[in-house]
C-alpha atoms as a PDB file:
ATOM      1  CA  UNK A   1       0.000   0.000   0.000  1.00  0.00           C
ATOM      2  CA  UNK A   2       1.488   3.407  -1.007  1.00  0.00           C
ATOM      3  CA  UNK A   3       0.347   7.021   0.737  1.00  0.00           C
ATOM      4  CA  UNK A   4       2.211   9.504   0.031  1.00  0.00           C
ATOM      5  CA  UNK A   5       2.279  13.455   1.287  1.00  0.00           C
ATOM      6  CA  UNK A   6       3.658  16.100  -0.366  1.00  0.00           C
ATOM      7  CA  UNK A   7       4.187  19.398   1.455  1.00  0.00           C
ATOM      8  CA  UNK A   8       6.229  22.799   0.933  1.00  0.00           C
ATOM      9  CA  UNK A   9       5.566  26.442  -0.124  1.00  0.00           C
ATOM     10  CA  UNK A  10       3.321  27.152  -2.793  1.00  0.00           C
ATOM     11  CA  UNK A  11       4.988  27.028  -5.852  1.00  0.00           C
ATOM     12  CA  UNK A  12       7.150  24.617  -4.643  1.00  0.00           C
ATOM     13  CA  UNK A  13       6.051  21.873  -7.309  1.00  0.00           C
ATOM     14  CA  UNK A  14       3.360  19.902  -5.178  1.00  0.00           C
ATOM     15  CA  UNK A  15       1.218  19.193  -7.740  1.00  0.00           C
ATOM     16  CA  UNK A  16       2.876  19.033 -10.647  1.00  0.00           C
ATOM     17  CA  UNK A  17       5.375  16.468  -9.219  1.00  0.00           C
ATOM     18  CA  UNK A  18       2.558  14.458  -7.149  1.00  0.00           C
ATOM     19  CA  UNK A  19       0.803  13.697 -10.534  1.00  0.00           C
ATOM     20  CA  UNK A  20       3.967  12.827 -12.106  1.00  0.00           C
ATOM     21  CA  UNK A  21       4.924  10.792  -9.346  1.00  0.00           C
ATOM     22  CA  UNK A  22       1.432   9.109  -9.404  1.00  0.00           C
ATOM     23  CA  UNK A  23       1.542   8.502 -13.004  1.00  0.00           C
ATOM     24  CA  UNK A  24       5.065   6.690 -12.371  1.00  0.00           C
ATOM     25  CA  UNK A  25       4.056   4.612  -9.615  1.00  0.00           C
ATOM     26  CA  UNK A  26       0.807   4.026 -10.694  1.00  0.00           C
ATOM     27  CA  UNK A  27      -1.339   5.318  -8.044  1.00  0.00           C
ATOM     28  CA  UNK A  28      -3.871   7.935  -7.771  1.00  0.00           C
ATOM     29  CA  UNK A  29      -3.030  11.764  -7.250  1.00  0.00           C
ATOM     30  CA  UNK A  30      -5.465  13.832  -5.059  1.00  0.00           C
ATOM     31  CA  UNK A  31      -4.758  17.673  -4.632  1.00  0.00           C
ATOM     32  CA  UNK A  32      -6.598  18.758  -1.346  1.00  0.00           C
ATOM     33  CA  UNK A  33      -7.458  22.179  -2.384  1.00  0.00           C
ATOM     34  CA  UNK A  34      -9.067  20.371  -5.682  1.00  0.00           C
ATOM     35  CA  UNK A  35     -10.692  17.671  -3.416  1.00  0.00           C
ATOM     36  CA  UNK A  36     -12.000  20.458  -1.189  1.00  0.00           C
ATOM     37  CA  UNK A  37     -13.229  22.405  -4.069  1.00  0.00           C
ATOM     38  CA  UNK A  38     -15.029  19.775  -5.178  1.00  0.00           C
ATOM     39  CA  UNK A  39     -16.782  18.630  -2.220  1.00  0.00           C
ATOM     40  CA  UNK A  40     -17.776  22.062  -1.544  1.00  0.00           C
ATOM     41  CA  UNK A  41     -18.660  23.323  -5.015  1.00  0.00           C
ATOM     42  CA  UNK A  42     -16.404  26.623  -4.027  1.00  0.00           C
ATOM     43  CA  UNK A  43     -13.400  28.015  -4.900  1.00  0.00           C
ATOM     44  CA  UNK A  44     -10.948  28.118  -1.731  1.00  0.00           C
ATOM     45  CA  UNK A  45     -10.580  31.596  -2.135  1.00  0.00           C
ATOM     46  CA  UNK A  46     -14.915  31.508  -1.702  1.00  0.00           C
ATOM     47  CA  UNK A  47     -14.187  29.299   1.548  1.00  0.00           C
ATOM     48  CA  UNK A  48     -11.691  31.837   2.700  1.00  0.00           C
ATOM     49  CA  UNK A  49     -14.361  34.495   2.053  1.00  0.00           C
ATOM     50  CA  UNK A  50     -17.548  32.592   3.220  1.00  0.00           C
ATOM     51  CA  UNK A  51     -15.701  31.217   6.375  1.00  0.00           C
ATOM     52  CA  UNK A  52     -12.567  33.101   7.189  1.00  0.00           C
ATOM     53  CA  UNK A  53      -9.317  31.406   7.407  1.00  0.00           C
ATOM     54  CA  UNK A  54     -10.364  29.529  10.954  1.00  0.00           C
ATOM     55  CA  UNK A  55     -13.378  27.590   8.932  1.00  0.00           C
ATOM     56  CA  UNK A  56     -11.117  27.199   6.393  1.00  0.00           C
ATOM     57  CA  UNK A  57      -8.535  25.487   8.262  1.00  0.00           C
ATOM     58  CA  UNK A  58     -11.509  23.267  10.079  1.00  0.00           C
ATOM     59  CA  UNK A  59     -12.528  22.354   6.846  1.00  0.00           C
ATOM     60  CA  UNK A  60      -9.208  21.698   5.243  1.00  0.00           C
ATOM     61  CA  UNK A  61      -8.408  19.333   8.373  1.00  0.00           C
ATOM     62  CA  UNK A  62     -11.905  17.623   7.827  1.00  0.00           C
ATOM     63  CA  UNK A  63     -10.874  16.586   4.626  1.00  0.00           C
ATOM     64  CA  UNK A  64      -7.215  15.818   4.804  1.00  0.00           C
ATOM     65  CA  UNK A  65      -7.886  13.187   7.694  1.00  0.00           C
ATOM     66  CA  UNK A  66     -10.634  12.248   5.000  1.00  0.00           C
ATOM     67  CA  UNK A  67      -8.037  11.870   2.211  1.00  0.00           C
ATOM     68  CA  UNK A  68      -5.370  10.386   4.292  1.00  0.00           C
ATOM     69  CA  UNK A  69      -7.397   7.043   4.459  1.00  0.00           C
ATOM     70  CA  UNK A  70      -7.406   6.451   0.722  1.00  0.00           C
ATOM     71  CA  UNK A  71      -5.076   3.265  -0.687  1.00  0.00           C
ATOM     72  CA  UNK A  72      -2.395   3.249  -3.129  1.00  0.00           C
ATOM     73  CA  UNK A  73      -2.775   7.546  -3.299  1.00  0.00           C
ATOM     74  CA  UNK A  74      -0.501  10.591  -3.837  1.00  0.00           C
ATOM     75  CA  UNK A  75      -1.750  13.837  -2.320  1.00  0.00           C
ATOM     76  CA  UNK A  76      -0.444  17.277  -2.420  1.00  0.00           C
ATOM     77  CA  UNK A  77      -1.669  19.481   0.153  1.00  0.00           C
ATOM     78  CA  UNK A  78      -1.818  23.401   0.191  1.00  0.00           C
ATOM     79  CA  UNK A  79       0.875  25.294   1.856  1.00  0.00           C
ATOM     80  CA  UNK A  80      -0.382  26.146   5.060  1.00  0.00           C
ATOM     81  CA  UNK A  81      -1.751  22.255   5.384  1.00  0.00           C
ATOM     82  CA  UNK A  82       0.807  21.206   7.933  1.00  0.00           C
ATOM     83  CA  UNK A  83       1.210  24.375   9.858  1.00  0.00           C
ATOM     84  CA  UNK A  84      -2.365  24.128  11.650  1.00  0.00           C
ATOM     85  CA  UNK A  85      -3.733  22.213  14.306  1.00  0.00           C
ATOM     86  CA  UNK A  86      -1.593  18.464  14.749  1.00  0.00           C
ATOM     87  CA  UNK A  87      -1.711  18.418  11.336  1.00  0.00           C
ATOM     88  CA  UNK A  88       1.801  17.795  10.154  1.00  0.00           C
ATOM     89  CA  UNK A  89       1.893  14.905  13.242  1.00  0.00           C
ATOM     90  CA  UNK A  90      -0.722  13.258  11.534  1.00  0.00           C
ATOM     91  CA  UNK A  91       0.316  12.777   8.366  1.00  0.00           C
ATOM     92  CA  UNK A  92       3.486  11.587   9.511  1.00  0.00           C
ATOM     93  CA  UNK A  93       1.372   8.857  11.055  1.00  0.00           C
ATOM     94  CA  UNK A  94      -0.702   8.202   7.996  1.00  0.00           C
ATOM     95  CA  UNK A  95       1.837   8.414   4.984  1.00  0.00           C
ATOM     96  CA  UNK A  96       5.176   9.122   3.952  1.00  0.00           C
ATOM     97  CA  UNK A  97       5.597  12.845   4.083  1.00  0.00           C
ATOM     98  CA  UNK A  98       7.864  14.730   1.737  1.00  0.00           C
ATOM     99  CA  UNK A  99       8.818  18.626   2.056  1.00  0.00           C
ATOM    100  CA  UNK A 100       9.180  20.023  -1.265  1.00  0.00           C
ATOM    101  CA  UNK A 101      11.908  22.623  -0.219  1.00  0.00           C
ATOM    102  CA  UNK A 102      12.931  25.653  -2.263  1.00  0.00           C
ATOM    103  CA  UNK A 103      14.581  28.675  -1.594  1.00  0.00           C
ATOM    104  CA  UNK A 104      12.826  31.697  -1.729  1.00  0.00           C
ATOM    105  CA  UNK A 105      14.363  32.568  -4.809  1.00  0.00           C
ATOM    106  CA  UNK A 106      13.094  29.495  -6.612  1.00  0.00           C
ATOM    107  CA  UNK A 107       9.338  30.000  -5.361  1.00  0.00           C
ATOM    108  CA  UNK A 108       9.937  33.312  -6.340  1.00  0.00           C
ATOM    109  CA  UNK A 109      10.437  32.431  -9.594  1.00  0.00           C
ATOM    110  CA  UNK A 110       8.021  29.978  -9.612  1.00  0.00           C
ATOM    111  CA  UNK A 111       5.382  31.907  -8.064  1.00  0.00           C
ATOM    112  CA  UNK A 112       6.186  35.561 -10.196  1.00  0.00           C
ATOM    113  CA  UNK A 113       4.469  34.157 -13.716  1.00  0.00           C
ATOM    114  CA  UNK A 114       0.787  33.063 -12.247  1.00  0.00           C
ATOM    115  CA  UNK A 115       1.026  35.837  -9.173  1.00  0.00           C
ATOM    116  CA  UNK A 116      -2.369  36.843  -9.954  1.00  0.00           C
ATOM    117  CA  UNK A 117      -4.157  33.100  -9.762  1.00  0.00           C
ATOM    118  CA  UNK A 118      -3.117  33.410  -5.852  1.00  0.00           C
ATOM    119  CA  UNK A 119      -5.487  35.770  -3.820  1.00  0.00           C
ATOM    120  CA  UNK A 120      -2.550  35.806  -1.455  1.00  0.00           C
ATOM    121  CA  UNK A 121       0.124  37.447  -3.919  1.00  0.00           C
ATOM    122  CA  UNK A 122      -2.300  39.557  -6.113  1.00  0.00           C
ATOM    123  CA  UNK A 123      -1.076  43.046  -6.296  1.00  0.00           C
ATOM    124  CA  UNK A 124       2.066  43.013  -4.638  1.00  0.00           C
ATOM    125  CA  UNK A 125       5.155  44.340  -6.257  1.00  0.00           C
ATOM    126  CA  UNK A 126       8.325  42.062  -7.299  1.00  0.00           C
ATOM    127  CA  UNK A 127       9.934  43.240  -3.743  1.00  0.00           C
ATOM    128  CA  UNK A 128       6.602  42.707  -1.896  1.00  0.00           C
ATOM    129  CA  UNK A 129       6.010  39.164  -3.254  1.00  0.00           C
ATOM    130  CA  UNK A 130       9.932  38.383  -2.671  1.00  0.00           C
ATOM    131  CA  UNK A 131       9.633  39.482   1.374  1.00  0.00           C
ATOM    132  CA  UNK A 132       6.095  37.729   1.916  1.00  0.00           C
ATOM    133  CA  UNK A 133       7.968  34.480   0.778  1.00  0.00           C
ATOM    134  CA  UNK A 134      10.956  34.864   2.375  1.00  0.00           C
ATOM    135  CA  UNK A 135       8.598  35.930   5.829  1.00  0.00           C
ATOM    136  CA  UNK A 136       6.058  33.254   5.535  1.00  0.00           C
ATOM    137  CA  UNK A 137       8.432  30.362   4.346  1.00  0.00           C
ATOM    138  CA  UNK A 138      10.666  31.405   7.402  1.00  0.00           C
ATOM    139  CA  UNK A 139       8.013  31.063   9.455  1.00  0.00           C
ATOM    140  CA  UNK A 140       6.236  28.004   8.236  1.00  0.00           C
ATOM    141  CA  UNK A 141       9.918  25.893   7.736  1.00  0.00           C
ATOM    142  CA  UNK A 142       9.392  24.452  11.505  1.00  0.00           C
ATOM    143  CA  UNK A 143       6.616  22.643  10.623  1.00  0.00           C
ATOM    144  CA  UNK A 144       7.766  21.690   7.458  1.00  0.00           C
ATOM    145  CA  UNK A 145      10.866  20.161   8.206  1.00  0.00           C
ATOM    146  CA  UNK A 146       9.552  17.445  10.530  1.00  0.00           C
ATOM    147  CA  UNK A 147       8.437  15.655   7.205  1.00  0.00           C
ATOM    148  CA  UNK A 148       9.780  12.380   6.736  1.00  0.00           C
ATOM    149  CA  UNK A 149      11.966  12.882   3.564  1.00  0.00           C
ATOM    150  CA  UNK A 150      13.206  16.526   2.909  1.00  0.00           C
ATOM    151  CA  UNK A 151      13.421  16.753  -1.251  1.00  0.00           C
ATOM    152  CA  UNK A 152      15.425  20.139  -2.594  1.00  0.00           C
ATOM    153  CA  UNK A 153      13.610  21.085  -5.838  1.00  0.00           C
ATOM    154  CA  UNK A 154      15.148  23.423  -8.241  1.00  0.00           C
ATOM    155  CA  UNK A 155      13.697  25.152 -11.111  1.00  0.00           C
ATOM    156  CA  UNK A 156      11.149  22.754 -12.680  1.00  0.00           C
ATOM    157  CA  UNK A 157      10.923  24.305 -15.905  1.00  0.00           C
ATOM    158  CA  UNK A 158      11.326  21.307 -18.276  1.00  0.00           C
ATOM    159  CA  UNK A 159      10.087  17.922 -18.103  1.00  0.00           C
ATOM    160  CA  UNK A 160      13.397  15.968 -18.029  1.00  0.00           C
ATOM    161  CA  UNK A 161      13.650  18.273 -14.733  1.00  0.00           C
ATOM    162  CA  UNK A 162      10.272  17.332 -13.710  1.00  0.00           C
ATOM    163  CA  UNK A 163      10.978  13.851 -14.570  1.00  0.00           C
ATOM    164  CA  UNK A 164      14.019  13.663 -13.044  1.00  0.00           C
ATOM    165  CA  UNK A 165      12.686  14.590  -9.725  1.00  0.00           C
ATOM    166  CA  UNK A 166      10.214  12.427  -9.711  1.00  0.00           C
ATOM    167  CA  UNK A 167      13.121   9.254 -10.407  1.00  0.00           C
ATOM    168  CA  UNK A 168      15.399  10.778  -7.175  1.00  0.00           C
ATOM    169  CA  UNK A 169      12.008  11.405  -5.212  1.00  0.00           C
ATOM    170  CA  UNK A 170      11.621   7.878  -5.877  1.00  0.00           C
ATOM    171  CA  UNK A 171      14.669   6.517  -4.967  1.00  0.00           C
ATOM    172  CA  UNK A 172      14.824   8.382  -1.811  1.00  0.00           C
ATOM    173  CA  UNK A 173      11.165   6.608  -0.493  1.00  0.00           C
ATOM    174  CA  UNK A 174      13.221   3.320  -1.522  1.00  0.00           C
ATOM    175  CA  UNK A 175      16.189   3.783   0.556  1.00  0.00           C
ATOM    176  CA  UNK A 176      13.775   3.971   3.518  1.00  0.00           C
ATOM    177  CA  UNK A 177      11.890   0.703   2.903  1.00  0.00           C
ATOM    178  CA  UNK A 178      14.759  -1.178   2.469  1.00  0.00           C
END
């Protein structure tokens, strides 16, 4: 049986290198924000609005101990997923957990080209968006680094870089099970 976390920063490659992963290893991928989304029929951002971040969070942890009971799965979870309530303690007791880190240069370049699809970064200048990352990764790296497998990520621009990751992610949840 595989379960499998992914957590880090937004923009940190979560999704795009859970479904690759899950496409490799032949498993299903399952991005909480989408699965929330779904169940809800709202946007998070309309969550957010409707509820304010606390019934967001509630909600979020509602379905993530929801999620984490699904076989044979790959699941990316939204930044702030491990920083609330026991969270990050329970998926370390439900999966594999894997911190997507990046420097806040990387996210920043990540993050820069689709600034506006985040309510978070809309409107904020090149120098604003650089010290909000900087600030909020700084502050959210405690939680993140008591993941079972720390991965560095660089750029993932190409798909032999994508694909590539996904290979030393890979061999890295090996090493562990032998």
């Amino acid at each position: 049986m595989t379960r499998i976390i992914l957590i880090g920063y937004m923009g940190a490659g979560k999704t795009t290198l859970g479904k690759a992963l899950a496409r490799e290893m032949k498993v299903q991928f399952c991005d909480l924000d989408w699965f929330i989304e779904e169940r809800y029929h709202r946007t998070i951002q309309q969550i957010f609005d409707e509820k304010g971040e606390a019934g967001f969070r509630d909600i979020e942890r509602k379905m993530l101990y929801e999620v984490a009971e699904f076989e044979d799965i790959i699941i990316s979870c939204g930044g702030g997923t491990p920083c609330f309530f026991d969270n990050i303690e329970f998926m370390n007791s439900k999966a594999q957990t894997v911190y997507l880190k990046a420097t806040p240069e990387i996210l920043f370049q990540h993050l820069k080209m689709g600034k506006n699809e985040r309510p978070l970064l809309k409107n904020k200048t090149d120098e604003e968006l650089m010290q909000f990352i900087t600030e909020s990764l700084a502050a959210r790296e405690p939680y993140y680094s008591k993941a079972d497998y720390i991965f560095d990520i660089t750029l993932l621009n190409s798909i032999d870089r994508i694909k590539d990751s996904v290979r030393l992610i890979q061999e890295l949840l090996n090493k562990k099970a032998e």
